[in-house]
C-alpha atoms as a PDB file:
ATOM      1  CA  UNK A   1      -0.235  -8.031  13.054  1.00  0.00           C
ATOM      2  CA  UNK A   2       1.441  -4.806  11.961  1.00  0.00           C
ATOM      3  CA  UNK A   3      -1.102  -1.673  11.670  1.00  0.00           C
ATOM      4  CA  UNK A   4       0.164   0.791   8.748  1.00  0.00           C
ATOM      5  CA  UNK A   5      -1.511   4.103   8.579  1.00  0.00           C
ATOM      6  CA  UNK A   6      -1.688   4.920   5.070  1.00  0.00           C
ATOM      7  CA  UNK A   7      -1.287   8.515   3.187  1.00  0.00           C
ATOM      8  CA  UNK A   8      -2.313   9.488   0.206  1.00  0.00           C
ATOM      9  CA  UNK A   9      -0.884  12.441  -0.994  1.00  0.00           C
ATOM     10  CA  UNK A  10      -1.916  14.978  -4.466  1.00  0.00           C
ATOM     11  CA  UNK A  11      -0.971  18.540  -4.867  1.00  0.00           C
ATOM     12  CA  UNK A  12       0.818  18.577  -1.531  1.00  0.00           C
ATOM     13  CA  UNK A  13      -2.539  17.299   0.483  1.00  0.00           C
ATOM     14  CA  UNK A  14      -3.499  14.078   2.311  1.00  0.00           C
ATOM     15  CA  UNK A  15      -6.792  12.901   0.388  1.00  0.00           C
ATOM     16  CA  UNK A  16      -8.603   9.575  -0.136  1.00  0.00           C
ATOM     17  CA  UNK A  17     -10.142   8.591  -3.561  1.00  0.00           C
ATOM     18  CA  UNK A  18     -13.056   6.977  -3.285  1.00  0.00           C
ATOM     19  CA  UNK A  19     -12.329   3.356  -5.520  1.00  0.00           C
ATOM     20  CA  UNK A  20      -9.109   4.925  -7.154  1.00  0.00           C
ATOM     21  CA  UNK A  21     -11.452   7.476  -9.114  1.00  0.00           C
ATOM     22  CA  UNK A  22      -9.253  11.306  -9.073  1.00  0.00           C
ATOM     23  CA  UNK A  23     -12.957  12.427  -9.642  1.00  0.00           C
ATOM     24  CA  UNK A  24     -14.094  11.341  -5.754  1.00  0.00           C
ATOM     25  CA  UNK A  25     -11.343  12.738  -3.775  1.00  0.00           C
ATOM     26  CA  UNK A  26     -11.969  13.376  -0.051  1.00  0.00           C
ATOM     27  CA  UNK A  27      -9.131  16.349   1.190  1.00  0.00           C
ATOM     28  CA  UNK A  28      -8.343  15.616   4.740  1.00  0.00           C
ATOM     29  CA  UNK A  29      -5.053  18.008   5.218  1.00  0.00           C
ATOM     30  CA  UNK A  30      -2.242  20.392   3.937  1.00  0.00           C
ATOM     31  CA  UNK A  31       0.833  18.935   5.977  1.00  0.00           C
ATOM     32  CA  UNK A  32       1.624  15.161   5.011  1.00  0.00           C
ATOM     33  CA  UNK A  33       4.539  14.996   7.155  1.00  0.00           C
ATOM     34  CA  UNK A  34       2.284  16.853   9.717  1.00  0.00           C
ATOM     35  CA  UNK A  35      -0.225  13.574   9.305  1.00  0.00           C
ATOM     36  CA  UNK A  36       2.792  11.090   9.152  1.00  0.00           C
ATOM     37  CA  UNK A  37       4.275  12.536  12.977  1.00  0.00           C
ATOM     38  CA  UNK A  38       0.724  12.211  14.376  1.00  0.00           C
ATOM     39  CA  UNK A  39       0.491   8.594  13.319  1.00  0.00           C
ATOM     40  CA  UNK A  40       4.067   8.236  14.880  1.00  0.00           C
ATOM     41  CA  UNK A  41       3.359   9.616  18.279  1.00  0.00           C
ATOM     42  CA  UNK A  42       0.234   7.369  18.350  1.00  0.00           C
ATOM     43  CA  UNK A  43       3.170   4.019  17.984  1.00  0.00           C
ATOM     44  CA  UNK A  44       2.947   3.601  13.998  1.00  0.00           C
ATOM     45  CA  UNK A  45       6.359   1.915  13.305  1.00  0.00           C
ATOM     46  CA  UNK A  46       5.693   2.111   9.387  1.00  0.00           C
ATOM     47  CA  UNK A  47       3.574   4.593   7.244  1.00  0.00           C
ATOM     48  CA  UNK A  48       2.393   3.961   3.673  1.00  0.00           C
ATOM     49  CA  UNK A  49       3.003   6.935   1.456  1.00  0.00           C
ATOM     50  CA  UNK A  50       1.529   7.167  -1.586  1.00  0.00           C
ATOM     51  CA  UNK A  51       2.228  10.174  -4.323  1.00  0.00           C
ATOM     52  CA  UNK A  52      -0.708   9.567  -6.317  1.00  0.00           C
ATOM     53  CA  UNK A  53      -0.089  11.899  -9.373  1.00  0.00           C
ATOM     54  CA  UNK A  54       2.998   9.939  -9.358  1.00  0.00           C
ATOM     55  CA  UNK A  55       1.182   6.950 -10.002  1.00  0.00           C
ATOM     56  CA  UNK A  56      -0.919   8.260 -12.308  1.00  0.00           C
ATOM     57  CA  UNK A  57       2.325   9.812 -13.864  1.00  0.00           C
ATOM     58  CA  UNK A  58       4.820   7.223 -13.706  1.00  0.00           C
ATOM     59  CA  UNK A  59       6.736  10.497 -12.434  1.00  0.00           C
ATOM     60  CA  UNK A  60       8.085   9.885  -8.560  1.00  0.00           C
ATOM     61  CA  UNK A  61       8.006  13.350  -6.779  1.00  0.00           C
ATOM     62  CA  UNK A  62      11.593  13.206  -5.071  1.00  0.00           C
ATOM     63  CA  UNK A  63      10.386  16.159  -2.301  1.00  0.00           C
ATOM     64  CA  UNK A  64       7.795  13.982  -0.783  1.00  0.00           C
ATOM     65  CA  UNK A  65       9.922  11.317   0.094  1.00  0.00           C
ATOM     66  CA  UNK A  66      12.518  13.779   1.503  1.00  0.00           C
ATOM     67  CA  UNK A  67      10.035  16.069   3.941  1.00  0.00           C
ATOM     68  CA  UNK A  68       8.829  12.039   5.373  1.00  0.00           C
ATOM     69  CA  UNK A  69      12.438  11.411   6.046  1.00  0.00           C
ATOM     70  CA  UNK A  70      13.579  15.225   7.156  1.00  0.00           C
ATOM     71  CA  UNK A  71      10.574  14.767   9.609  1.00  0.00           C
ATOM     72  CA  UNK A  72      12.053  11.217  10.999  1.00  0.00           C
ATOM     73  CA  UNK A  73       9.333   9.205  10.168  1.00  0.00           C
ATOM     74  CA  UNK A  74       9.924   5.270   9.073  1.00  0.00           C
ATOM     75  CA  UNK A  75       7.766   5.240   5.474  1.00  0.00           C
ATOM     76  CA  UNK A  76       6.914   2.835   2.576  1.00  0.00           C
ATOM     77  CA  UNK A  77       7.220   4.587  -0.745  1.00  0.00           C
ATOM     78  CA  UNK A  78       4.300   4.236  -3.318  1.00  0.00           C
ATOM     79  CA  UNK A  79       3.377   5.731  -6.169  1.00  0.00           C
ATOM     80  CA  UNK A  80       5.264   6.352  -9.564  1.00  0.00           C
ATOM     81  CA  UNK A  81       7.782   3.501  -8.585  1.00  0.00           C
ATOM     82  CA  UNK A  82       8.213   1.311 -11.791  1.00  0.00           C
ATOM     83  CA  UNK A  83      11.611   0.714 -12.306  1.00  0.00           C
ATOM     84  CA  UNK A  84      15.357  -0.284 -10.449  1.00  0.00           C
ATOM     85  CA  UNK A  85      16.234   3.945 -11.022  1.00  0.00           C
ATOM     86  CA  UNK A  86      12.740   4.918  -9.190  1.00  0.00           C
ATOM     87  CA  UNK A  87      13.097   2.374  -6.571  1.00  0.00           C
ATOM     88  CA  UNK A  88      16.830   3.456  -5.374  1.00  0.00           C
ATOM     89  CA  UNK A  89      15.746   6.857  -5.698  1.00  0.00           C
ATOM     90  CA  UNK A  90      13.320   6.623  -3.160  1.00  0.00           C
ATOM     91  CA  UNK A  91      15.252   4.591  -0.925  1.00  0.00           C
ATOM     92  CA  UNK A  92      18.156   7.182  -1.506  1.00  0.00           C
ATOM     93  CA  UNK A  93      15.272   9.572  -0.093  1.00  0.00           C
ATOM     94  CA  UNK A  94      14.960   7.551   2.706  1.00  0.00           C
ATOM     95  CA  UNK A  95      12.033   4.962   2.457  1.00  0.00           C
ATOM     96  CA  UNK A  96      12.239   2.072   4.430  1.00  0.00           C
ATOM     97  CA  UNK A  97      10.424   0.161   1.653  1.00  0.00           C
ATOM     98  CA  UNK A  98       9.387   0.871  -1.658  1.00  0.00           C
ATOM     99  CA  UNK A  99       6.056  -0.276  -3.540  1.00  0.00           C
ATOM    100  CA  UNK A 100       5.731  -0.854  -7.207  1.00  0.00           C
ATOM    101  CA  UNK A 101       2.010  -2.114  -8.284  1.00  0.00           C
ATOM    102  CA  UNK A 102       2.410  -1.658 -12.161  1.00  0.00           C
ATOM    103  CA  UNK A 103       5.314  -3.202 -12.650  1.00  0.00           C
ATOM    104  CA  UNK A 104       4.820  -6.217 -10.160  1.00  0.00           C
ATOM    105  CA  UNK A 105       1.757  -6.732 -12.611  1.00  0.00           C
ATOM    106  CA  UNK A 106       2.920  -6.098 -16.715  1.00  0.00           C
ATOM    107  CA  UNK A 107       6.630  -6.308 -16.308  1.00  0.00           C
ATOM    108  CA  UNK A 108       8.510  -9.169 -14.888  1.00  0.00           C
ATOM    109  CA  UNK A 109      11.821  -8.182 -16.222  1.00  0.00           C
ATOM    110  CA  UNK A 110      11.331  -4.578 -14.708  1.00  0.00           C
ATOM    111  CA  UNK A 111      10.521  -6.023 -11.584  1.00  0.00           C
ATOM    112  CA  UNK A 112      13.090  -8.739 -11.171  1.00  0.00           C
ATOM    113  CA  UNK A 113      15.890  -5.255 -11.543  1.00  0.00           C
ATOM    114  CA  UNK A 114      14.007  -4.001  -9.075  1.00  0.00           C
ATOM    115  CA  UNK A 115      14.438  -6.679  -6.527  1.00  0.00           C
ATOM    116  CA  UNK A 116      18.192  -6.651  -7.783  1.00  0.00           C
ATOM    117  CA  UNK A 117      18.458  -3.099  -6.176  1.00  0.00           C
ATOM    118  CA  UNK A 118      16.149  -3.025  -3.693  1.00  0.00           C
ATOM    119  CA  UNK A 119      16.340  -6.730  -2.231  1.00  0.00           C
ATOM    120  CA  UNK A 120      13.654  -8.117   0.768  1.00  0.00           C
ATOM    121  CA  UNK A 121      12.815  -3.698   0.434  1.00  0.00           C
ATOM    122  CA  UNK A 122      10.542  -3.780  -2.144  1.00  0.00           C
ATOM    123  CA  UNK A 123       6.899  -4.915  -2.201  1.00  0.00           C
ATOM    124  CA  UNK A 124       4.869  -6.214  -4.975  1.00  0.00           C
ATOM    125  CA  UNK A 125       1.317  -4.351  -4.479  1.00  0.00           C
ATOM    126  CA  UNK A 126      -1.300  -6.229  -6.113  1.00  0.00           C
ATOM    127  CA  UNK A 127      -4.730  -4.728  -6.966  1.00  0.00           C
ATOM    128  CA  UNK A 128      -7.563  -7.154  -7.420  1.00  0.00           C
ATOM    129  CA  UNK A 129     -10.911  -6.620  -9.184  1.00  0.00           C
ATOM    130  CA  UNK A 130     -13.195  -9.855 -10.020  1.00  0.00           C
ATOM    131  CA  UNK A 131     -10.239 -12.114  -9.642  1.00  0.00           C
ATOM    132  CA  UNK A 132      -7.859 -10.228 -11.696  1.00  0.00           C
ATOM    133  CA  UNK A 133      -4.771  -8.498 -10.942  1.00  0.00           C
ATOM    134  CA  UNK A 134      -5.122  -4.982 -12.052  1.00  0.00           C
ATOM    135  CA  UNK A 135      -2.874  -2.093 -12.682  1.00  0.00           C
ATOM    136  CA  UNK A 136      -2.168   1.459 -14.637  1.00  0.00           C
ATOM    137  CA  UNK A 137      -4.955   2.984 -11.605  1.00  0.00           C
ATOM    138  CA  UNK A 138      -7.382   0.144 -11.946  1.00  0.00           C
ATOM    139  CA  UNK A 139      -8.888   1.090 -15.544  1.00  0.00           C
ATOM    140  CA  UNK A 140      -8.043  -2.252 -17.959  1.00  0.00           C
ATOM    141  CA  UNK A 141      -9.216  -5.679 -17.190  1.00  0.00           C
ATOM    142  CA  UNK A 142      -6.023  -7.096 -15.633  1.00  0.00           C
ATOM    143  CA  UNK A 143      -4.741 -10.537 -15.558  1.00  0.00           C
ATOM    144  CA  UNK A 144      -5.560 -13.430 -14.357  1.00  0.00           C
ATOM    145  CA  UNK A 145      -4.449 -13.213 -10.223  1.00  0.00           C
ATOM    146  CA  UNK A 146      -3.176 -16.549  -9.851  1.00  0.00           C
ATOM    147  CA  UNK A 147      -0.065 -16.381 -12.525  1.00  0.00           C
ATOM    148  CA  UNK A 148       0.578 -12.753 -11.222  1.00  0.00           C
ATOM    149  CA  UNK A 149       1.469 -13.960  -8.123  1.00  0.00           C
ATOM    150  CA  UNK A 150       3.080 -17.083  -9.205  1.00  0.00           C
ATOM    151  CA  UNK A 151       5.165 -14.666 -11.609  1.00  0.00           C
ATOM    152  CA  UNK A 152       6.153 -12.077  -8.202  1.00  0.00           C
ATOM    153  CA  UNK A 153       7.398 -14.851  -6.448  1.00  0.00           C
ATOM    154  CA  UNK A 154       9.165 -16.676  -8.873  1.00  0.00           C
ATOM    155  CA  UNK A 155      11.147 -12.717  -9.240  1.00  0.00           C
ATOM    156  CA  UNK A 156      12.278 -13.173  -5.730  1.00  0.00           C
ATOM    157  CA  UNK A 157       9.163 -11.105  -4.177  1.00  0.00           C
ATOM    158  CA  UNK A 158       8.001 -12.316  -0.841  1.00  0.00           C
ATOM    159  CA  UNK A 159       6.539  -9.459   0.201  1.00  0.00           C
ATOM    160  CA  UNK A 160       3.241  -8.911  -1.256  1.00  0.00           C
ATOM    161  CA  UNK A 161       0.250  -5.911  -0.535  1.00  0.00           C
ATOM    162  CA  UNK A 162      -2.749  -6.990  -1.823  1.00  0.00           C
ATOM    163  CA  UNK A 163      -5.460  -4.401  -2.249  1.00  0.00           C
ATOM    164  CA  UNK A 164      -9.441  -5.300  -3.119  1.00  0.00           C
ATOM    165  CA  UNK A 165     -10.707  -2.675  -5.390  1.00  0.00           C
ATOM    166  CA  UNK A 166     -14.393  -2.971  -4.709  1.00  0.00           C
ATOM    167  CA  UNK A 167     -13.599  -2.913  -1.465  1.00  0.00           C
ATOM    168  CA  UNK A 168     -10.697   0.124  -1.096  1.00  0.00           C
ATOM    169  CA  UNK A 169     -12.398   3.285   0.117  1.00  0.00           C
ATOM    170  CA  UNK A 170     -15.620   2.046   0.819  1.00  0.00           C
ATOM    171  CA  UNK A 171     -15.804   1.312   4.383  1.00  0.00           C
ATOM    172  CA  UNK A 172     -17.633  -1.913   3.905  1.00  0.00           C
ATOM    173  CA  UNK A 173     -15.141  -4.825   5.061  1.00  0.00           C
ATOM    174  CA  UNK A 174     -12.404  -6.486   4.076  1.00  0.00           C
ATOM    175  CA  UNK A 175     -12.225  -9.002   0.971  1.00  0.00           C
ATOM    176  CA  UNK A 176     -11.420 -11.805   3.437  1.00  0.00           C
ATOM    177  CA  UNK A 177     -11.520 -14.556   1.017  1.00  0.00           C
ATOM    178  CA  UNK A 178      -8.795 -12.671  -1.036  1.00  0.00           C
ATOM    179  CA  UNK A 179      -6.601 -12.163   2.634  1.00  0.00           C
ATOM    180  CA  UNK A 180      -6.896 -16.129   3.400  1.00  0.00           C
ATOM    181  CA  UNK A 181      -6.222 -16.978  -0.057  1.00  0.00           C
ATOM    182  CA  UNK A 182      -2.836 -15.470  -0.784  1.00  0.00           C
ATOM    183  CA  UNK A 183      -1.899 -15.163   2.773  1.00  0.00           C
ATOM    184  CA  UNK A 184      -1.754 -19.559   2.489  1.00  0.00           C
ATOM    185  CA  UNK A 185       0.655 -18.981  -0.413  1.00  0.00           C
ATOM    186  CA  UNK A 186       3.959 -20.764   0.208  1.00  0.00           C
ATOM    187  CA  UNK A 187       6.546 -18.096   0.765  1.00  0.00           C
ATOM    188  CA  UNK A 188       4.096 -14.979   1.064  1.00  0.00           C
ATOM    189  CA  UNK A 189       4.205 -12.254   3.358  1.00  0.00           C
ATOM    190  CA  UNK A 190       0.685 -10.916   3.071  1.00  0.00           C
ATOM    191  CA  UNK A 191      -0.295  -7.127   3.683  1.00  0.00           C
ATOM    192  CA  UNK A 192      -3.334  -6.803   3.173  1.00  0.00           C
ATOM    193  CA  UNK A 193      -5.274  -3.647   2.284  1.00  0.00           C
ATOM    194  CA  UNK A 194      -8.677  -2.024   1.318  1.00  0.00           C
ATOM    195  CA  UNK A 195     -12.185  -2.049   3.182  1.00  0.00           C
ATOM    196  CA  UNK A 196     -11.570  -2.039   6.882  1.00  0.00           C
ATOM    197  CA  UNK A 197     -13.927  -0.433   8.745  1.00  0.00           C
ATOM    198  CA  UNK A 198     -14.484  -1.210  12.162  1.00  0.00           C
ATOM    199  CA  UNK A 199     -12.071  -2.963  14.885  1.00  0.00           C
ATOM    200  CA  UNK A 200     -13.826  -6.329  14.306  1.00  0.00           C
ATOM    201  CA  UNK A 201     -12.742  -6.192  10.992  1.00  0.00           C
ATOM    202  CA  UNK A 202      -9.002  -5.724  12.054  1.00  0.00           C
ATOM    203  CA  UNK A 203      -9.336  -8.466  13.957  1.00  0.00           C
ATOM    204  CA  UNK A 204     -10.819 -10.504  11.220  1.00  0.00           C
ATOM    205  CA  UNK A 205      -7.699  -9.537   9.175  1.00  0.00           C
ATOM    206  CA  UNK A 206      -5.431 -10.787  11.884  1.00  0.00           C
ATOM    207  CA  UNK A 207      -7.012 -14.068  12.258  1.00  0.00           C
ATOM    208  CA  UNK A 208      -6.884 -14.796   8.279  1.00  0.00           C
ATOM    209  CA  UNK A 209      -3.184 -14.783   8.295  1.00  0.00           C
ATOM    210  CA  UNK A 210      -2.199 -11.283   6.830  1.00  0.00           C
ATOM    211  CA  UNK A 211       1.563  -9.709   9.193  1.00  0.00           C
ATOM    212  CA  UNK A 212       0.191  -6.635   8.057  1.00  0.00           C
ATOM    213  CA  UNK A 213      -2.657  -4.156   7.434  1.00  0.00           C
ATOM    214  CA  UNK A 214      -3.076  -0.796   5.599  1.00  0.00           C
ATOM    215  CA  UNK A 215      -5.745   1.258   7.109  1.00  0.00           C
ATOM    216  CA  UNK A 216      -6.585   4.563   5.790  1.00  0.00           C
ATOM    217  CA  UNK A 217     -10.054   5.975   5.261  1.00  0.00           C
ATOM    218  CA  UNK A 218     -11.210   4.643   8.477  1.00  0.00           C
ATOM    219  CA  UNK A 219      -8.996   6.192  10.395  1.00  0.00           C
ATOM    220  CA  UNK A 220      -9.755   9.800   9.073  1.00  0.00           C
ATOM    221  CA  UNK A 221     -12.922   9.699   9.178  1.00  0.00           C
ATOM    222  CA  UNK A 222     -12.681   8.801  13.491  1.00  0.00           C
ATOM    223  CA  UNK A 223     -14.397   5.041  12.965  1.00  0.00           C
ATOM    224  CA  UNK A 224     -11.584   4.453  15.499  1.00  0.00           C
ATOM    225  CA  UNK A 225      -7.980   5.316  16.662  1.00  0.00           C
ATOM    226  CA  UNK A 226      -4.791   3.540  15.573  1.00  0.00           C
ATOM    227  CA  UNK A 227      -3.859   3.271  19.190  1.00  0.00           C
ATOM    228  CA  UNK A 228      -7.473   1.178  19.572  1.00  0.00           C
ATOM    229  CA  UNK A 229      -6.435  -0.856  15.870  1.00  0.00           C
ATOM    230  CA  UNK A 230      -2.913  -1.422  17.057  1.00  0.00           C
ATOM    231  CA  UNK A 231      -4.873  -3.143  20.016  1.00  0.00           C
ATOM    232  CA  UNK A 232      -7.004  -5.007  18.173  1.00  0.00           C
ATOM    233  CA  UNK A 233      -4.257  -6.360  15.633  1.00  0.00           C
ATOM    234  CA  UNK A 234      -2.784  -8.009  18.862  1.00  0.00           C
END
């Protein structure tokens, strides 16, 4: 399984909000790329970059994406991407992938022109809460999951990051019930993200079928190294 250090990044700093609330934000550093190159040297092959007044926004923040790529490092855009425009923009900017979450959820249409420019490049990121898909930074009641995912595929998504809200940012485990559930989907590449904590539970994520896991909180706070999750994902 595929570790990906995640970064979150507002007013040109790497934070963490605690449960998507701007309110709770945790400041961890001043230098993004800075964060990004450490990750890199430690054997991240992907890092998942999120502008989050960009998703709050809808407004993608073109210099981010160009200071990842000026400083070489292999990144998934987030954040602000909701349309075939955003999406080739950041990839013009030089993300590997790109990660829409609003669209993926309300906007089918939008979403199947994004796959049209961005092909097996984009990811559908999927926020749950109480079984329900949930977008627009968590706030309205969602959708039902099942048809959300039903509707990604059917766009021509495959790849697919699902995130557990109760669980994102509070260091208390993994929703692995949600991991082994879409992970059995026919045709889905699962990453799964939100609540890992500890080693065990990266192993736990490995074993319940996910290719991929986006760890972020943990590793700030020095619950353990990615060198030491890279080894456990194995």
């Amino acid at each position: 399984m595929q570790v990906i250090p995640a970064i979150d990044t507002l007013d040109g700093a790497v934070v963490r909000l605690t449960q998507g609330d701007f309110d709770k934000v945790s400041r961890f550093s001043d230098d993004p790329p800075a964060i990004a190159g450490g990750f890199v040297e430690e054997g991240a092959t992907l890092v998942h970059v999120v502008d989050l007044a960009a998703a709050r926004s809808g407004a993608g923040v073109p210099s981010l994406w160009r200071s990842m790529a000026d400083a070489g490092i292999p990144f998934q855009a987030a954040g602000g991407i909701r349309n075939a425009a955003h999406a080739r923009q950041a990839l013009d900017f030089g993300a590997v992938r790109v990660v829409t979450g609003t669209t993926a959820v309300w906007d089918p249409i939008g979403l199947a022109g994004m796959v049209t420019e961005a092909g097996d490049r984009l990811v559908a990121a999927i926020d749950v809460r109480d079984g329900r898909a949930v977008g627009r930074g968590w706030t309205e009641t969602g959708r039902p999951l099942e048809p959300v995912l039903d509707r990604v595929r059917e766009a021509g998504v495959s790849l697919l990051m699902v995130t557990s809200v109760t669980a994102d940012g509070m260091l208390l485990g993994p929703d692995l019930g949600l991991i082994r559930s879409v992970a059995s989907r026919p045709g889905v590449r699962l990453i799964a993200s939100g609540g890992i904590a500890t080693l065990d539970d990266v192993r736990a994520v490995a074993a319940s079928g996910a290719e991929a896991a986006v760890i972020g909180r943990a590793l700030y706070e020095g619950r353990f190294t990615l060198t030491e999750a890279m080894a456990a994902a194995r």
